[in-house]
Protein backbone atom coordinates (compact mmCIF):
# COMPACT_ATOMS: atom_id res chain seq x y z
CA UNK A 1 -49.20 -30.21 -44.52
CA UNK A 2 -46.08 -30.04 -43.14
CA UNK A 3 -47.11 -32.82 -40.59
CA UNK A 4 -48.08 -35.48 -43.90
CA UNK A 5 -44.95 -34.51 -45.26
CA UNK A 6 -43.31 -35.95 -42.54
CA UNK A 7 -44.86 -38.27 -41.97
CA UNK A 8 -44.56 -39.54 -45.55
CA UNK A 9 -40.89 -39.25 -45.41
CA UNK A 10 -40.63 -41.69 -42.40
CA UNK A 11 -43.33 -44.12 -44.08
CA UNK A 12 -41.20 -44.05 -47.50
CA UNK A 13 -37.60 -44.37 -45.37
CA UNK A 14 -39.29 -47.45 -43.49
CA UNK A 15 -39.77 -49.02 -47.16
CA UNK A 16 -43.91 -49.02 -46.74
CA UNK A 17 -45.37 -46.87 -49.52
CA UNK A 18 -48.66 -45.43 -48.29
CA UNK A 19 -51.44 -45.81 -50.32
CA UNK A 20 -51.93 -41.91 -51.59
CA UNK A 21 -48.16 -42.65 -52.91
CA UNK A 22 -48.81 -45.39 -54.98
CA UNK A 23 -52.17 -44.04 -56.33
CA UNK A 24 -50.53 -40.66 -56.92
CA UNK A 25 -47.55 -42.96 -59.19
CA UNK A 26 -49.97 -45.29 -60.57
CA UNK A 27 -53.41 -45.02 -60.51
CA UNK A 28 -53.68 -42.99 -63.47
CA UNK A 29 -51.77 -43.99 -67.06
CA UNK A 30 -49.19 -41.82 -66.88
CA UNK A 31 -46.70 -40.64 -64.01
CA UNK A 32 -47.14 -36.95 -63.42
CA UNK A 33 -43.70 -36.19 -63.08
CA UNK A 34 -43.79 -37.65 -67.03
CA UNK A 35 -46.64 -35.51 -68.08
CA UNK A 36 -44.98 -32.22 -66.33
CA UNK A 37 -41.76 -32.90 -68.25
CA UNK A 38 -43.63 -33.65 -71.26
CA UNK A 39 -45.01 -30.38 -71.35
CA UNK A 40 -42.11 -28.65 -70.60
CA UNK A 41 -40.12 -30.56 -72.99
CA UNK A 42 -42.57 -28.79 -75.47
CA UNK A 43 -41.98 -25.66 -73.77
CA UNK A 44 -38.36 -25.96 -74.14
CA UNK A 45 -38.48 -26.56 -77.75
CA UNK A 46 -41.00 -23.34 -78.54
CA UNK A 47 -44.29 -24.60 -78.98
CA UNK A 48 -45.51 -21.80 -76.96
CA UNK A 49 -44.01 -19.12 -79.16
CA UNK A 50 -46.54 -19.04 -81.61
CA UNK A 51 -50.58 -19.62 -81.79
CA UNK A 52 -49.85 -22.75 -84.91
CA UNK A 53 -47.71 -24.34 -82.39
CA UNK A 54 -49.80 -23.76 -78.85
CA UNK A 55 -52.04 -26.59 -79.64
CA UNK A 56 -49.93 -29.21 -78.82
CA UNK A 57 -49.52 -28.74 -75.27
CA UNK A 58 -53.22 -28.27 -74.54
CA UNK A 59 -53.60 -32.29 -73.78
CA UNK A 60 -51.88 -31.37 -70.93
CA UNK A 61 -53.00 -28.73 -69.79
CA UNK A 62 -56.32 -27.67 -67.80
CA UNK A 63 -56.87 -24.27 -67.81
CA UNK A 64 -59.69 -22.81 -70.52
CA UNK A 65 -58.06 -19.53 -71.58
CA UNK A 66 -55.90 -18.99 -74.24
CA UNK A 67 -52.32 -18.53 -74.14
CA UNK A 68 -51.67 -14.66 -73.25
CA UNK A 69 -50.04 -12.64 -75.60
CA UNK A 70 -46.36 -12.61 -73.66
CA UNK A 71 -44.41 -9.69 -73.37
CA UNK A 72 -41.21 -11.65 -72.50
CA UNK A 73 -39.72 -15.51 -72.81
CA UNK A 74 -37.54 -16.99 -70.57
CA UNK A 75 -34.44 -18.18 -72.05
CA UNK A 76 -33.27 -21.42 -70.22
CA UNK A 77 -30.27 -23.93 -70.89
CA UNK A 78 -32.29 -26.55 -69.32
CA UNK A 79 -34.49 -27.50 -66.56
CA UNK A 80 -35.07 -30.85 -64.18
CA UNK A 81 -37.69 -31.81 -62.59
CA UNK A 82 -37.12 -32.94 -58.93
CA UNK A 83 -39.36 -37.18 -59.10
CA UNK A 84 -38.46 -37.87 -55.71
CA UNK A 85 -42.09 -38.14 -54.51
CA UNK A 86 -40.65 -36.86 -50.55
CA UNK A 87 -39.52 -33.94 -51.57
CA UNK A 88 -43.50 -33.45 -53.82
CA UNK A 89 -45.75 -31.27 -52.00
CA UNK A 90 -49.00 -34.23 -51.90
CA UNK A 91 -52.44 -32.61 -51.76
CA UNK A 92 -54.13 -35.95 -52.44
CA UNK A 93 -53.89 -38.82 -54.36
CA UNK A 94 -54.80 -37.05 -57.31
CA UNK A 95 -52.86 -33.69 -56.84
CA UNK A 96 -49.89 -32.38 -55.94
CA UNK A 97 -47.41 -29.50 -56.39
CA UNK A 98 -44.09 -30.80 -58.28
CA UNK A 99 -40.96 -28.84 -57.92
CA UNK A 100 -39.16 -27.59 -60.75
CA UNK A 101 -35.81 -25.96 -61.61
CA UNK A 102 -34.95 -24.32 -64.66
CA UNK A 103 -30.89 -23.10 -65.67
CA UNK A 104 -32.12 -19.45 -66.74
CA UNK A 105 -29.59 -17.51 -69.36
CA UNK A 106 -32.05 -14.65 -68.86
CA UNK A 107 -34.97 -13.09 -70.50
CA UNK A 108 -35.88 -11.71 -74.03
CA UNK A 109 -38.43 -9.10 -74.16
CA UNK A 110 -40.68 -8.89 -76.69
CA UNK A 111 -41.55 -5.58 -77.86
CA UNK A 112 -38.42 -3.88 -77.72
CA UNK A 113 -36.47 -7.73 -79.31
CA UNK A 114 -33.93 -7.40 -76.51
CA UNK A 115 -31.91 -10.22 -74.84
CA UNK A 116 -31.68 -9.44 -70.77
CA UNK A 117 -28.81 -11.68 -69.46
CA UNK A 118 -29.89 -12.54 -65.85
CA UNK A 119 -28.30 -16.10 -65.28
CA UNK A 120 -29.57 -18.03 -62.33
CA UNK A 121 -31.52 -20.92 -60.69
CA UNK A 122 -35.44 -20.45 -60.88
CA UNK A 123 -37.86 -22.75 -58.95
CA UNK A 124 -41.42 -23.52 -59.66
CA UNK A 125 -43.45 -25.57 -58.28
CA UNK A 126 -46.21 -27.27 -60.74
CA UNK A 127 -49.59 -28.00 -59.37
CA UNK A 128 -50.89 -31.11 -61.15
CA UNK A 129 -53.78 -32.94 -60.87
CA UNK A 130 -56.63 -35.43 -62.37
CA UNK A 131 -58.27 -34.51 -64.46
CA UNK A 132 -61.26 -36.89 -66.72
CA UNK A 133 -58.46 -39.45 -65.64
CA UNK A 134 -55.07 -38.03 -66.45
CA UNK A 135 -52.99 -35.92 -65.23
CA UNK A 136 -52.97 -32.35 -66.49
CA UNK A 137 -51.20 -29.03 -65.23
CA UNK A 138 -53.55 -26.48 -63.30
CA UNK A 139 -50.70 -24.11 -62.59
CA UNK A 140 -48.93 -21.77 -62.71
CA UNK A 141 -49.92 -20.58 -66.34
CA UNK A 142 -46.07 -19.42 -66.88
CA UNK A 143 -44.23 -17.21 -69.54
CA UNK A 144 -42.90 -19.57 -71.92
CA UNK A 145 -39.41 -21.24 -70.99
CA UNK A 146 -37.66 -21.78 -74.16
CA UNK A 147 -34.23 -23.37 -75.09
CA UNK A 148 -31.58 -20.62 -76.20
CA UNK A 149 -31.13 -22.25 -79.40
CA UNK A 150 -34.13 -22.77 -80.12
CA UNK A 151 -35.28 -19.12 -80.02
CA UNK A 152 -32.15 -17.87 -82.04
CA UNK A 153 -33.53 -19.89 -84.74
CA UNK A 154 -37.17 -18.53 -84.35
CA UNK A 155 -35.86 -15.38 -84.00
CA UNK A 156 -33.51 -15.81 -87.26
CA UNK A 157 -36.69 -17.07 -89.17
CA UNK A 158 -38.13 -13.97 -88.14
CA UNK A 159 -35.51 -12.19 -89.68
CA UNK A 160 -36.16 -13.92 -93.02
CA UNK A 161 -39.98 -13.00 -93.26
CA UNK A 162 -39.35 -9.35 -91.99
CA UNK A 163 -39.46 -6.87 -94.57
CA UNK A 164 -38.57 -3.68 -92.13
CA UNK A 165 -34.94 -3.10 -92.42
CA UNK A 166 -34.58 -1.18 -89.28
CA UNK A 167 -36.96 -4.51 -87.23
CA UNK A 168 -34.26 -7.15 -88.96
CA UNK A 169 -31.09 -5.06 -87.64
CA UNK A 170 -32.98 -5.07 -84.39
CA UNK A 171 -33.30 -9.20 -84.87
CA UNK A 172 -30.05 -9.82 -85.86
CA UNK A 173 -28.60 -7.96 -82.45
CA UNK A 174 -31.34 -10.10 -80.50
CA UNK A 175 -30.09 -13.04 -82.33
CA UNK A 176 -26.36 -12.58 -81.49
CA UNK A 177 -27.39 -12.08 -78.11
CA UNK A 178 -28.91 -15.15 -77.52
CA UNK A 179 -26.03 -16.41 -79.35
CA UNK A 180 -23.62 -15.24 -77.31
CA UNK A 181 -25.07 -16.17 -74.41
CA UNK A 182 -24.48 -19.86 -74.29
CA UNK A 183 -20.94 -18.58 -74.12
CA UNK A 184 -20.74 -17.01 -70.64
């Protein structure tokens, strides 16, 4: 592999775009590095957080199982996803492992409602590939990367439907902690 990558990098530094390149880009209706932020731009906004809200990232998705019940979400400021095609791990023309990188704050578990500040750089690569003709995500099936901001407000709305004093005390810490946490 590491061979192909090569040699892909001298091909595409020549200026002569070999043909699993193009097909990879273009073939199919969409560009995968589109569909992978797409999903993650979902991600990012918390459509993962709840079973309502799942559904619409299944279109691009491939795996059959449902969501898993997560014990923790990964609170992110942001994330980019690396389109230069040389530095794409290329399986074929219709697959290929896309890197990544999300600005992690830290990570909220889920049981206990606690904010873990941990922030740092996290890479993934994506595995994509075609699937019935577009491009769909295979892998990794990942905890759910949400914008800060975003889950202070899910976790505030939370605090409006709970009836438990003692659980919205424990919400309204979580919620300043998230809070505070786009301050460091």
């Amino acid at each position: 592999m590491r061979v192909q990558l090569y040699l892909l990098s001298l091909v595409l530094a020549a200026g002569v775009f070999p043909l699993s390149v193009l097909s990879l880009t273009s073939d199919l209706t969409n560009d995968p590095a589109k569909v992978v932020d797409k999903y993650l731009s979902l991600d990012k906004r918390g459509v993962r957080l709840t079973a309502q809200t799942y559904e619409s990232v299944k279109p691009y998705v491939a795996w059959e199982q449902e969501e898993p019940v997560w014990k923790r979400f990964v609170v992110i400021r942001d994330y980019s996803i690396n389109d230069d095609v040389t530095q794409w791990d290329v399986v074929s023309s219709t697959e290929a492992f896309i890197p990544v990188t999300f600005q992690v704050l830290g990570v909220v578990h889920v049981e206990t409602a606690t904010f873990v500040p941990g922030p740092r750089e996290q890479v993934l690569s994506v595995h994509i590939r075609a699937v019935d003709h577009q491009w769909k995500l295979v892998g990794p099936v990942f905890p759910p990367h949400v914008g800060r901001q975003r889950l202070a407000d899910f976790v505030k709305d939370s605090m409006i439907r709970e009836d438990d004093a003692g659980r919205v005390e424990t919400l309204r810490r979580l919620r300043e902690a998230l809070v505070e946490a786009s301050r460091s």
